[in-house]
N, C-alpha and C. Protein backbone atom coordinates (compact mmCIF):
# COMPACT_ATOMS: atom_id res chain seq x y z
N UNK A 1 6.64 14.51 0.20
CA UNK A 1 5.29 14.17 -0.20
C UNK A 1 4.80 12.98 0.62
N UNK A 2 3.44 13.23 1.55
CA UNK A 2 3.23 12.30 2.31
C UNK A 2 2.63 10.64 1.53
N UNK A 3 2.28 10.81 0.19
CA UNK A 3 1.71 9.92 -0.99
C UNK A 3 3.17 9.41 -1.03
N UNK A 4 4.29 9.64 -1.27
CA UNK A 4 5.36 9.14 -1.35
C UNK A 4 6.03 8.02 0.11
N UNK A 5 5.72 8.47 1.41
CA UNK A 5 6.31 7.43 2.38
C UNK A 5 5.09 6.97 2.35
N UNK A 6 4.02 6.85 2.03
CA UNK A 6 2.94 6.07 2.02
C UNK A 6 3.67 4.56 1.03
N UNK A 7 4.02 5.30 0.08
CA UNK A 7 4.11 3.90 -1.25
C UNK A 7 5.25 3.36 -0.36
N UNK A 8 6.26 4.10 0.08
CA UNK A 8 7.38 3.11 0.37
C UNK A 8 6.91 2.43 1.50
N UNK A 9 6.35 2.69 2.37
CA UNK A 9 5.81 1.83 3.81
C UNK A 9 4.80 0.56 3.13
N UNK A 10 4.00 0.68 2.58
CA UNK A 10 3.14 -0.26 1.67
C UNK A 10 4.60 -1.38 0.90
N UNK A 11 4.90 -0.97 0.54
CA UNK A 11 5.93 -1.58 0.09
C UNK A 11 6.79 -2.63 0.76
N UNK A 12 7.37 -1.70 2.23
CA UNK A 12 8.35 -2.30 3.32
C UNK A 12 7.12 -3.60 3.87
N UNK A 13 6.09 -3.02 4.35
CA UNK A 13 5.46 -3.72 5.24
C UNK A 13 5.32 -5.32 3.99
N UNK A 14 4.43 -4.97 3.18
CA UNK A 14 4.16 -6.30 2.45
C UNK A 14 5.23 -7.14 1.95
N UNK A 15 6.88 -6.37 1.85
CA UNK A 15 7.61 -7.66 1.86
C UNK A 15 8.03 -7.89 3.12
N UNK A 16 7.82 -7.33 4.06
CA UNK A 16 7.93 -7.76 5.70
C UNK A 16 7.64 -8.93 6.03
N UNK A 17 5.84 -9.25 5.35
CA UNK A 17 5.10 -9.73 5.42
C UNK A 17 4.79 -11.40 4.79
N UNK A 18 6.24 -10.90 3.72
CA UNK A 18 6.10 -11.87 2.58
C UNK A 18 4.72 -12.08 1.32
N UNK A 19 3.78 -10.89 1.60
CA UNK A 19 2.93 -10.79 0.50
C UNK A 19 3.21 -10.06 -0.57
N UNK A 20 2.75 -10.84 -1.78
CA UNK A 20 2.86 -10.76 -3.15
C UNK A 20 2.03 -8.74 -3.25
N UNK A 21 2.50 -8.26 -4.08
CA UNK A 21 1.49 -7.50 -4.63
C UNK A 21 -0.35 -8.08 -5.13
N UNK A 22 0.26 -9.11 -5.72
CA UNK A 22 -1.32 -9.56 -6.20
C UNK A 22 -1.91 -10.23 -5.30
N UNK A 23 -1.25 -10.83 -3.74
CA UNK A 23 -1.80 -11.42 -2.97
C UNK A 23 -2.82 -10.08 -2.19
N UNK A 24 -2.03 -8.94 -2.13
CA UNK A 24 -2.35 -7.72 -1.55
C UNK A 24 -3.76 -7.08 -1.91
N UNK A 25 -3.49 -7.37 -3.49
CA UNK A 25 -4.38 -6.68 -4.11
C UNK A 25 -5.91 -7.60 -3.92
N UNK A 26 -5.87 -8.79 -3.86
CA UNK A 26 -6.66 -10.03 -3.62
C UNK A 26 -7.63 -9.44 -2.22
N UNK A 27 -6.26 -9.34 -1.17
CA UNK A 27 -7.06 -9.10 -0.13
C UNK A 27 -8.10 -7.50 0.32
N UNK A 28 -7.30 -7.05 -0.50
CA UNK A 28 -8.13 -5.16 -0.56
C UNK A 28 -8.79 -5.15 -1.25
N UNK A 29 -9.24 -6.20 -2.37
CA UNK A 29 -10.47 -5.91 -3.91
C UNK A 29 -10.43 -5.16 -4.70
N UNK A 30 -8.90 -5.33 -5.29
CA UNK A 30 -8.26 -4.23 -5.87
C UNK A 30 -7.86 -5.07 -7.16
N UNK A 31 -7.32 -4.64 -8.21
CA UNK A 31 -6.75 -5.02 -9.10
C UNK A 31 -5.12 -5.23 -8.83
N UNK A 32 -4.50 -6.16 -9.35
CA UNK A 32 -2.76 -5.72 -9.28
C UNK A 32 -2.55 -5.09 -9.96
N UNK A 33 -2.25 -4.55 -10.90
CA UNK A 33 -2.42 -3.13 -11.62
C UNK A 33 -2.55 -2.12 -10.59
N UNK A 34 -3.27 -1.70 -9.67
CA UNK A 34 -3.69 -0.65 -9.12
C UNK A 34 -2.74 -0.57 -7.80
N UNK A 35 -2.66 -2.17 -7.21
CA UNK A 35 -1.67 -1.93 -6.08
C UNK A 35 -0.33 -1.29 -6.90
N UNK A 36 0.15 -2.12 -7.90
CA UNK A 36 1.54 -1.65 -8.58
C UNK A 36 1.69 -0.12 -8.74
N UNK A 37 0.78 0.38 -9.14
CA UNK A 37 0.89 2.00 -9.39
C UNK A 37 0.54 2.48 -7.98
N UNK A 38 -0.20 2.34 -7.02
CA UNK A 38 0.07 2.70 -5.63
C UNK A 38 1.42 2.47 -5.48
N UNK A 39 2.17 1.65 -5.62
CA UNK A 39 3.89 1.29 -4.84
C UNK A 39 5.07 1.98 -5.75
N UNK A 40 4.51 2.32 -6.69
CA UNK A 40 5.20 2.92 -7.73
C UNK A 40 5.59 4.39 -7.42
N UNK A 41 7.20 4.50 -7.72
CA UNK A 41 7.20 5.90 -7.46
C UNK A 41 7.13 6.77 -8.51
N UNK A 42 7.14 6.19 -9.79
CA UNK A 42 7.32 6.47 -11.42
C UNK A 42 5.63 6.63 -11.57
N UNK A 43 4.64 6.41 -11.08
CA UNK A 43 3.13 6.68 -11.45
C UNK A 43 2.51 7.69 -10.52
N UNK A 44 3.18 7.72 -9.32
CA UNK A 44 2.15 9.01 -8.19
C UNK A 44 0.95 8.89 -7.98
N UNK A 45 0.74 7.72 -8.30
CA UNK A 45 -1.14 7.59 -8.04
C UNK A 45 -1.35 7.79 -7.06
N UNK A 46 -2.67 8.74 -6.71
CA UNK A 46 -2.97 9.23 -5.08
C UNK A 46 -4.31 8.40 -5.26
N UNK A 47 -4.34 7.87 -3.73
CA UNK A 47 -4.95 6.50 -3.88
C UNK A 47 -6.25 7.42 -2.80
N UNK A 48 -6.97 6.32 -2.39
CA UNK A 48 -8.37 7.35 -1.28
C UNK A 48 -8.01 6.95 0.11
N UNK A 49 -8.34 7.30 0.83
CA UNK A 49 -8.01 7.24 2.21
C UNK A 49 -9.14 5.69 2.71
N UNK A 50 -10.22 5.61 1.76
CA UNK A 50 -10.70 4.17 1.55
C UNK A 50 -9.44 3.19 1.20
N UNK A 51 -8.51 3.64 0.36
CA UNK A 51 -8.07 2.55 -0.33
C UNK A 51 -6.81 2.18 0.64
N UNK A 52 -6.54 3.57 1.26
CA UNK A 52 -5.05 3.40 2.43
C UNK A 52 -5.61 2.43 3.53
N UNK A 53 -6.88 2.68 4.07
CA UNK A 53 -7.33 1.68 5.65
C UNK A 53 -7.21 0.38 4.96
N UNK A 54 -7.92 0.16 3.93
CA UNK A 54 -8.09 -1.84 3.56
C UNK A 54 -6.50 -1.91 3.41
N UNK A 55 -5.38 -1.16 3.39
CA UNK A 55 -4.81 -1.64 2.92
C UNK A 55 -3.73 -1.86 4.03
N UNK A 56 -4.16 -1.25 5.24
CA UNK A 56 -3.34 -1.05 6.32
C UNK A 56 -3.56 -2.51 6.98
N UNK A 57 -5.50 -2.35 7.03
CA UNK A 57 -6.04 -3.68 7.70
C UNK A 57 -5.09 -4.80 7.00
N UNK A 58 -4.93 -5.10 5.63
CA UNK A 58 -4.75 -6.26 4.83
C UNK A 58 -2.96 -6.63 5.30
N UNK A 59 -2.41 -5.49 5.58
CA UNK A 59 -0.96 -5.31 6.22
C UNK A 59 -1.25 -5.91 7.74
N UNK A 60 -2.06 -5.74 8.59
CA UNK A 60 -2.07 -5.71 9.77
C UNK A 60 -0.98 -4.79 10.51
N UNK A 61 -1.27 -3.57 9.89
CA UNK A 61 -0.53 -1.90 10.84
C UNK A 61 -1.52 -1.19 10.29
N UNK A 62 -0.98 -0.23 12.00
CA UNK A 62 -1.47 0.83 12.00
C UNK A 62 -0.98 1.94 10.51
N UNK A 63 -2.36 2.52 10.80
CA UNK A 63 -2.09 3.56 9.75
C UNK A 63 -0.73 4.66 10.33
N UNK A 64 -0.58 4.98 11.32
CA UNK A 64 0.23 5.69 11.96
C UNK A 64 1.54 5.10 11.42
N UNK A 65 1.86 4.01 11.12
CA UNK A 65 2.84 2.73 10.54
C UNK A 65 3.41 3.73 9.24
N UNK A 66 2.21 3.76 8.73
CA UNK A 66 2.24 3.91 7.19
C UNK A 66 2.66 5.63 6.54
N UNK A 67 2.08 6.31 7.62
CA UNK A 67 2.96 7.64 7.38
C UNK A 67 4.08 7.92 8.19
N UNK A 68 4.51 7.37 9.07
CA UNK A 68 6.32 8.16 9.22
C UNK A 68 7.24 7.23 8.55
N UNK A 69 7.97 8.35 8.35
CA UNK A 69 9.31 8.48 7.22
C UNK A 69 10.19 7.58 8.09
């Protein structure tokens, strides 16, 4: 499931990064709540392809980053 290496790359990158979930969520205009169930593999939330770019930008990677396994 490509929603699935999505959460884990979101995941890798922002502790790469050393950002918080709620720092994440701060910078995309998101709730933490909403990043958490994006990173979550227990919720499957399919997020918008709006919500994947702010969140790539807020990572600083490419989206290309964010889908391979």
């Amino acid at each position: 499931n490509i929603y699935d290496t999505i959460r884990k790359n979101i995941k890798k990158y922002r502790k790469l990064r050393n950002i918080t979930s709620a720092k994440l969520a701060e910078l995309v205009g998101l709730s933490h709540d909403f990043i958490r169930q994006i990173e979550s593999e227990k919720v499957a939330y399919n997020f918008s392809v709006d919500t994947f770019y702010k969140i790539s930008v807020a990572l600083n990677v490419k989206l290309d980053d964010l889908i391979q396994e």
